[in-house]
N, C-alpha and C. Protein backbone atom coordinates (compact mmCIF):
# COMPACT_ATOMS: atom_id res chain seq x y z
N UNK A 1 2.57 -15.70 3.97
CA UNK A 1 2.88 -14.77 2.90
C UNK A 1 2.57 -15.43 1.57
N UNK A 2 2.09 -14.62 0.63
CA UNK A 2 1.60 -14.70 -0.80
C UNK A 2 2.56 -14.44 -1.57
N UNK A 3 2.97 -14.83 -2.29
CA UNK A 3 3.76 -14.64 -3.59
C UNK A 3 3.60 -14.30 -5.03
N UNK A 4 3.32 -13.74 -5.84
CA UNK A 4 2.94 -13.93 -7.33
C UNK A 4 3.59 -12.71 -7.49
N UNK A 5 3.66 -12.77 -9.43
CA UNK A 5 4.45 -12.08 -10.15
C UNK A 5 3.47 -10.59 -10.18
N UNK A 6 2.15 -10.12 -9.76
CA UNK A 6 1.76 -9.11 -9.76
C UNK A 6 1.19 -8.49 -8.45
N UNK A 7 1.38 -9.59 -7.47
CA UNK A 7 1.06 -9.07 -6.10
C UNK A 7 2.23 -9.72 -4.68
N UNK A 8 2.38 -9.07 -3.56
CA UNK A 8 2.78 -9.58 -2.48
C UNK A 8 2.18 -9.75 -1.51
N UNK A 9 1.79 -10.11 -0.84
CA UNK A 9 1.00 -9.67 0.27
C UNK A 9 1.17 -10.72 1.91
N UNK A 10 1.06 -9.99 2.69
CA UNK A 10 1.18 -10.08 4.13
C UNK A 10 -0.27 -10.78 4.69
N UNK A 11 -0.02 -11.13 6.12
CA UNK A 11 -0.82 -10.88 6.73
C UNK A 11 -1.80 -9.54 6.76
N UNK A 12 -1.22 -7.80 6.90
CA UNK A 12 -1.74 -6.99 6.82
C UNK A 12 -1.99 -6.08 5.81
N UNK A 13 -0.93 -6.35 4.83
CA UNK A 13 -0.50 -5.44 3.85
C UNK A 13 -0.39 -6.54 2.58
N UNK A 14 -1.01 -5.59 1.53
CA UNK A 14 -0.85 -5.97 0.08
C UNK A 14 0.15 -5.23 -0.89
N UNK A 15 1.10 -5.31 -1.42
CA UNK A 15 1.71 -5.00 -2.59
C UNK A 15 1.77 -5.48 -3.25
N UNK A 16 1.57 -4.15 -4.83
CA UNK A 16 0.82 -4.89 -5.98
C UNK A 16 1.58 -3.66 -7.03
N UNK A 17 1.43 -4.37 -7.88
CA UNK A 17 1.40 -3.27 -9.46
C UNK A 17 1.16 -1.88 -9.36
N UNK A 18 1.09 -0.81 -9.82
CA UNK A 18 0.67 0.35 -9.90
C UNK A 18 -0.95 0.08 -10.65
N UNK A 19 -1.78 0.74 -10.28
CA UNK A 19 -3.23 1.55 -10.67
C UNK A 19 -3.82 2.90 -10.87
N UNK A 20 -4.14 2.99 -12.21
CA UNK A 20 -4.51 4.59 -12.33
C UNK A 20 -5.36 4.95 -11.01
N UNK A 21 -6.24 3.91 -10.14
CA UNK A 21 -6.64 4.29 -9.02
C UNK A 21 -5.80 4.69 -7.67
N UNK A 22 -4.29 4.66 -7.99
CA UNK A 22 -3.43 4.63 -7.15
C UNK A 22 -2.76 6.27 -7.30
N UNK A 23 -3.37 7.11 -8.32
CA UNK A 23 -2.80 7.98 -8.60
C UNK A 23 -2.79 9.74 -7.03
N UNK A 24 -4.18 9.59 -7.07
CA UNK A 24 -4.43 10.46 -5.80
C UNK A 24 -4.03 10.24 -4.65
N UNK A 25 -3.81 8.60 -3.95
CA UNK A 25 -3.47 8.12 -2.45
C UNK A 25 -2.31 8.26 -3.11
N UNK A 26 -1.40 8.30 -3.71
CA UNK A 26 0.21 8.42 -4.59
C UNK A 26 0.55 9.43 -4.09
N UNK A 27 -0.17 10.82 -4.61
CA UNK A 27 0.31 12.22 -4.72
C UNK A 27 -0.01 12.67 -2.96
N UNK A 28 -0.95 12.06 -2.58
CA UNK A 28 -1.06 11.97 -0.87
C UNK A 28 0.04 11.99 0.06
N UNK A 29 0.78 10.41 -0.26
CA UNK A 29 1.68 10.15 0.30
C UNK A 29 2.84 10.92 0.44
N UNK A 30 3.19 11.13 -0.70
CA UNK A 30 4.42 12.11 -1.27
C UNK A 30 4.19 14.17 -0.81
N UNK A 31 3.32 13.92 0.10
CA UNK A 31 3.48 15.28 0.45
C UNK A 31 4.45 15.34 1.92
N UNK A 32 4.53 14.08 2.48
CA UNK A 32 6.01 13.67 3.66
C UNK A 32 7.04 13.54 2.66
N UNK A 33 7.88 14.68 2.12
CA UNK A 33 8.67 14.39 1.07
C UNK A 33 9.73 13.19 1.84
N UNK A 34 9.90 11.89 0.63
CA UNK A 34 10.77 10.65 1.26
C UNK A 34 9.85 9.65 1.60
N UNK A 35 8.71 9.62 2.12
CA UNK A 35 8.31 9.25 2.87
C UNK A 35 7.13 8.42 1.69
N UNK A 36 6.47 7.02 2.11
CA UNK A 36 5.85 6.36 1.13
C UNK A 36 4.83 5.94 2.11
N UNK A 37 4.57 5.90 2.99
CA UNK A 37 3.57 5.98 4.05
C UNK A 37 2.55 7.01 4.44
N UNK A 38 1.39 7.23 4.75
CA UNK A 38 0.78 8.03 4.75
C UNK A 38 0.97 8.61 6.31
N UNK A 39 0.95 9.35 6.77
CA UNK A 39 1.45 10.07 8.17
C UNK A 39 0.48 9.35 9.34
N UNK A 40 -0.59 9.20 9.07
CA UNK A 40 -1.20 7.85 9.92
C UNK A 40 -0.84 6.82 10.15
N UNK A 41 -0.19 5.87 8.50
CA UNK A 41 0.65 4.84 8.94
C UNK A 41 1.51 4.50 9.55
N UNK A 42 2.61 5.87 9.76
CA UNK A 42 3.18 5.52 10.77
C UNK A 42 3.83 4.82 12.31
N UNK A 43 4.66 4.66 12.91
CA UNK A 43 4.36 3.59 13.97
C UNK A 43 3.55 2.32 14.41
N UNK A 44 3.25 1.97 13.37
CA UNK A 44 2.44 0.40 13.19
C UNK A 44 3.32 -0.61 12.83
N UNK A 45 4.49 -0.59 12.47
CA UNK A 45 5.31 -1.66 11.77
C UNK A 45 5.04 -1.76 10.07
N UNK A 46 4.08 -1.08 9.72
CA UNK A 46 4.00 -2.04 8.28
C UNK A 46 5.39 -1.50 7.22
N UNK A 47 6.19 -0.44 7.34
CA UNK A 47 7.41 -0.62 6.80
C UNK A 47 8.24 -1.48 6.76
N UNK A 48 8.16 -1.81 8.25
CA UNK A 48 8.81 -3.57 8.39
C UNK A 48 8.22 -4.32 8.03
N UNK A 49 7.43 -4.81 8.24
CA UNK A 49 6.46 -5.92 7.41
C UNK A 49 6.77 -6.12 6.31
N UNK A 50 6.78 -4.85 5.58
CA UNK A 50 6.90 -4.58 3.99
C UNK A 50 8.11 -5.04 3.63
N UNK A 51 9.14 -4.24 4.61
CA UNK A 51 10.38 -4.76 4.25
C UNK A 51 10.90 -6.47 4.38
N UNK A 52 10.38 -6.64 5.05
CA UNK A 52 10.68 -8.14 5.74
C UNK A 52 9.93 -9.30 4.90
N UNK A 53 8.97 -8.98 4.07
CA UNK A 53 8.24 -9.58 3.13
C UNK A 53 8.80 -9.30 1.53
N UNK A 54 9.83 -8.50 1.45
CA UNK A 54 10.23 -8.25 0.40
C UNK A 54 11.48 -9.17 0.41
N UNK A 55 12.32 -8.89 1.31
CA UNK A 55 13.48 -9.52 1.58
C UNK A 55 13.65 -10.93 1.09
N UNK A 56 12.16 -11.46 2.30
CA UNK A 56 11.66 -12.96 1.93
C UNK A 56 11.60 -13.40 0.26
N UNK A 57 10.80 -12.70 0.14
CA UNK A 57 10.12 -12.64 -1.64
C UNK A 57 11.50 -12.70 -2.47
N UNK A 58 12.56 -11.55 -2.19
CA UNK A 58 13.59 -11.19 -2.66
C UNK A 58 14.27 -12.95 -2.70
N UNK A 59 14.47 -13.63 -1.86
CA UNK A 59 15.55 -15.17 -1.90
C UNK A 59 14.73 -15.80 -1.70
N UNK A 60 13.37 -15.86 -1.19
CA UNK A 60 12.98 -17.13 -1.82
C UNK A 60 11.74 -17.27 -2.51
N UNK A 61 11.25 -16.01 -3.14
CA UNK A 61 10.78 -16.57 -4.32
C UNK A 61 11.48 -15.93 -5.64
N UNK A 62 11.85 -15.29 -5.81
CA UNK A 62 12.80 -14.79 -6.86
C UNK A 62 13.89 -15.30 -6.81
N UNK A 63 14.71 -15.65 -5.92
CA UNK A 63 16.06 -16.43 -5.42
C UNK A 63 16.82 -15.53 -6.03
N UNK A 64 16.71 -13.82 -5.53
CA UNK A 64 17.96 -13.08 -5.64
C UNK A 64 19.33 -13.78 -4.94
N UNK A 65 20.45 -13.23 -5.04
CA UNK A 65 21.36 -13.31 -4.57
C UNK A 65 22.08 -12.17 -3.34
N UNK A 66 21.01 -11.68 -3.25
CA UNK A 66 21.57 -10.26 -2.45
C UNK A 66 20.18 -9.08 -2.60
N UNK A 67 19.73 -8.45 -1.51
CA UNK A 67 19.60 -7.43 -1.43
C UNK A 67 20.04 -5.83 -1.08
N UNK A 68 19.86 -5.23 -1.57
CA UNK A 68 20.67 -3.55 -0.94
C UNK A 68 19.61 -2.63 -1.25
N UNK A 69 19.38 -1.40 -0.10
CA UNK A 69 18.73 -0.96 0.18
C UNK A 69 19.64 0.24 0.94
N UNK A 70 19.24 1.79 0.28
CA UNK A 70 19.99 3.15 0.59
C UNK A 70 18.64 4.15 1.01
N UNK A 71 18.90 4.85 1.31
CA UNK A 71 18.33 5.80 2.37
C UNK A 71 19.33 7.26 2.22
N UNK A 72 19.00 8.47 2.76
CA UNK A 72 19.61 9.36 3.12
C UNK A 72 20.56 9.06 4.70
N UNK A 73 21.05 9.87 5.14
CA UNK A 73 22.23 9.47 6.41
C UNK A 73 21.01 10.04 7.73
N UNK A 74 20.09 11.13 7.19
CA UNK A 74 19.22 11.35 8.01
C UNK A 74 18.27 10.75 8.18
N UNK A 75 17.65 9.51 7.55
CA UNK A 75 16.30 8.99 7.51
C UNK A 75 17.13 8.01 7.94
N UNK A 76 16.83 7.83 9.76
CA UNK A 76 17.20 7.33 10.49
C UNK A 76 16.08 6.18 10.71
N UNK A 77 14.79 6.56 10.66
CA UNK A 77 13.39 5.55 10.85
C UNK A 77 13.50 4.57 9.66
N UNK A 78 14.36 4.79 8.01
CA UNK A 78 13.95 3.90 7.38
C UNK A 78 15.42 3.13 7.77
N UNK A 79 17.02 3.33 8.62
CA UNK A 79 17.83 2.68 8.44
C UNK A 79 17.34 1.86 9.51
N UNK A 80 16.47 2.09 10.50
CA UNK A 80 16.07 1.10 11.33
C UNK A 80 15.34 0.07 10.99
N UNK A 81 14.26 0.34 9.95
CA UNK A 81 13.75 -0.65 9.14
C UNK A 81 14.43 -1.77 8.56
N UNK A 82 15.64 -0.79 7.67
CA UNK A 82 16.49 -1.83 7.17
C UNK A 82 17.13 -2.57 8.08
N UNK A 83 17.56 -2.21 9.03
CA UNK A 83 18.09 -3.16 9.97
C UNK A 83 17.08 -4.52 10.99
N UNK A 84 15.44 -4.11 10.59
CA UNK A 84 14.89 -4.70 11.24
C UNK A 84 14.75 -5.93 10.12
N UNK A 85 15.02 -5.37 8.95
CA UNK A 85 14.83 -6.66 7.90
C UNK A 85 16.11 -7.18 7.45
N UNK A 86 17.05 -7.26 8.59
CA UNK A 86 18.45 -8.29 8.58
C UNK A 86 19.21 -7.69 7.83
N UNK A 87 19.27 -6.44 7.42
CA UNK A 87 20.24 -5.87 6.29
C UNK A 87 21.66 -5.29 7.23
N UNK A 88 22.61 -5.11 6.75
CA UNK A 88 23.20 -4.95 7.95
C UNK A 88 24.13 -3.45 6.91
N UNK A 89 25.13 -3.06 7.87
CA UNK A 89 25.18 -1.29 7.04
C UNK A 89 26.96 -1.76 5.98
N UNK A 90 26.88 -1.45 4.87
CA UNK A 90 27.44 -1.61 4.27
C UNK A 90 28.71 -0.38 3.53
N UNK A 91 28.06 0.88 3.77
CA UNK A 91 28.79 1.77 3.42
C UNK A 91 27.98 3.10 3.06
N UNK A 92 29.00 4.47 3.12
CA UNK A 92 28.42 5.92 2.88
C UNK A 92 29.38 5.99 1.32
N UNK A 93 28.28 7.29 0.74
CA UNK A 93 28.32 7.79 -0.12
C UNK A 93 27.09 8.82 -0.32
N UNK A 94 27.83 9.99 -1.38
CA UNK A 94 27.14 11.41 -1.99
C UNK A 94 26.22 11.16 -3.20
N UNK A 95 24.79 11.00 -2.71
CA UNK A 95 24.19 10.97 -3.66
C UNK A 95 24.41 11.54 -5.01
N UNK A 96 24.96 11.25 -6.44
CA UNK A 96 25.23 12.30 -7.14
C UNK A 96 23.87 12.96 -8.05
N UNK A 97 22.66 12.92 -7.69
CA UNK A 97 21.91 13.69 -8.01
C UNK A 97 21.30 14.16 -7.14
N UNK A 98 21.87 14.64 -5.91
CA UNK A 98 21.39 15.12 -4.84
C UNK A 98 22.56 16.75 -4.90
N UNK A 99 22.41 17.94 -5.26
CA UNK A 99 22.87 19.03 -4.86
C UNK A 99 24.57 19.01 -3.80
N UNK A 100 25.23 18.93 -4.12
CA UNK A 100 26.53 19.33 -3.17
C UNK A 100 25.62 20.32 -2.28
N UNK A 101 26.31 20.06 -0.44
CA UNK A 101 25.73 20.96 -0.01
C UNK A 101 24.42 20.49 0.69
N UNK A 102 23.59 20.12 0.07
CA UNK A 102 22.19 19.57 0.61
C UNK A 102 22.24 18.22 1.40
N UNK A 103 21.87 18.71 3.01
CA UNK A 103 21.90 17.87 3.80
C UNK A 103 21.38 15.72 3.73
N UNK A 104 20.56 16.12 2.30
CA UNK A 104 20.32 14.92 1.94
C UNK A 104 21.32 14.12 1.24
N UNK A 105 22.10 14.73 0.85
CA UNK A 105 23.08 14.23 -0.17
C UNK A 105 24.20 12.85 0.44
N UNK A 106 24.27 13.49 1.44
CA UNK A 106 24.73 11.84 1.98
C UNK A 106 24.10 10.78 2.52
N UNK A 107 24.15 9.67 1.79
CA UNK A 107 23.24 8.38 1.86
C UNK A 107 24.28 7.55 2.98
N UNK A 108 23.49 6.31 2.77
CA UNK A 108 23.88 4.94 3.63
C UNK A 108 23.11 3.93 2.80
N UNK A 109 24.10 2.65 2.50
CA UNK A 109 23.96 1.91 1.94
C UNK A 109 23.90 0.62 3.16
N UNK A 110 23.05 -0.33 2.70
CA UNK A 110 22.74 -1.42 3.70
C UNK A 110 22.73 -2.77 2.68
N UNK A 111 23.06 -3.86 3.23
CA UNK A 111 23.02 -5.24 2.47
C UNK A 111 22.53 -6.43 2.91
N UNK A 112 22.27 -7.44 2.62
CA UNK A 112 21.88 -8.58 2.87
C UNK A 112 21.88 -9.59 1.62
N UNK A 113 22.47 -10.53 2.19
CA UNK A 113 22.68 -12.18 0.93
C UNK A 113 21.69 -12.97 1.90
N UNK A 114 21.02 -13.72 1.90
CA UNK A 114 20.33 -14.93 1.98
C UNK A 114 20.89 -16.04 3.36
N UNK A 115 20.15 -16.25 4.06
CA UNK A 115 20.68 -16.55 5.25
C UNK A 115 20.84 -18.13 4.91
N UNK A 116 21.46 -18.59 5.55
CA UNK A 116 22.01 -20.47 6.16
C UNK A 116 22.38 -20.80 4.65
């Protein structure tokens, strides 16, 4: 894994800055409303990857003190993620800019501090 202040990157996957060239594969993605993957990407792991490379990045090259990471109560594929990147479940709560009523509105909160 790569580290720097304008890129991350994996073995498979690069994360980086935003690009006005990023604007169309952007508005792509976002037609799986929630969803930041393109519907092909799917089932490959690279959410985990992503996540698991952030985490890393997160304590040891930034040397956060903690990560947390929320989701809806229904986006069950990203609490698995989080759990695949050591976060463990921390607590529910009502989104408050989510509609009373709207099945999205209740989240799940997940955590992780820095291991050994």
């Amino acid at each position: 894994m790569t580290v720097s202040h304008d890129e991350l990157r994996t073995q498979r996957l690069l994360m980086r800055r935003w690009r006005e060239s990023d604007r169309e594969p952007f508005a792509e993605m976002n037609a799986e409303l929630g969803y930041r993957l393109k519907r092909d990407a799917w089932g490959h792991g690279y959410a985990t990857e992503a996540a698991q490379a952030t985490v890393a990045a997160a304590f040891d090259g930034i040397g956060l003190d903690e990560v947390w990471s929320m989701t809806a109560v229904l986006n069950t594929p990203s609490q698995a993620v989080m759990l695949r990147a050591g976060l463990t479940l921390h607590g529910y709560f009502d989104h408050p800019r989510i509609e009373p009523g709207s099945p999205l509105r209740p989240h799940v909160v997940y955590r992780r501090e820095p291991s050994g």
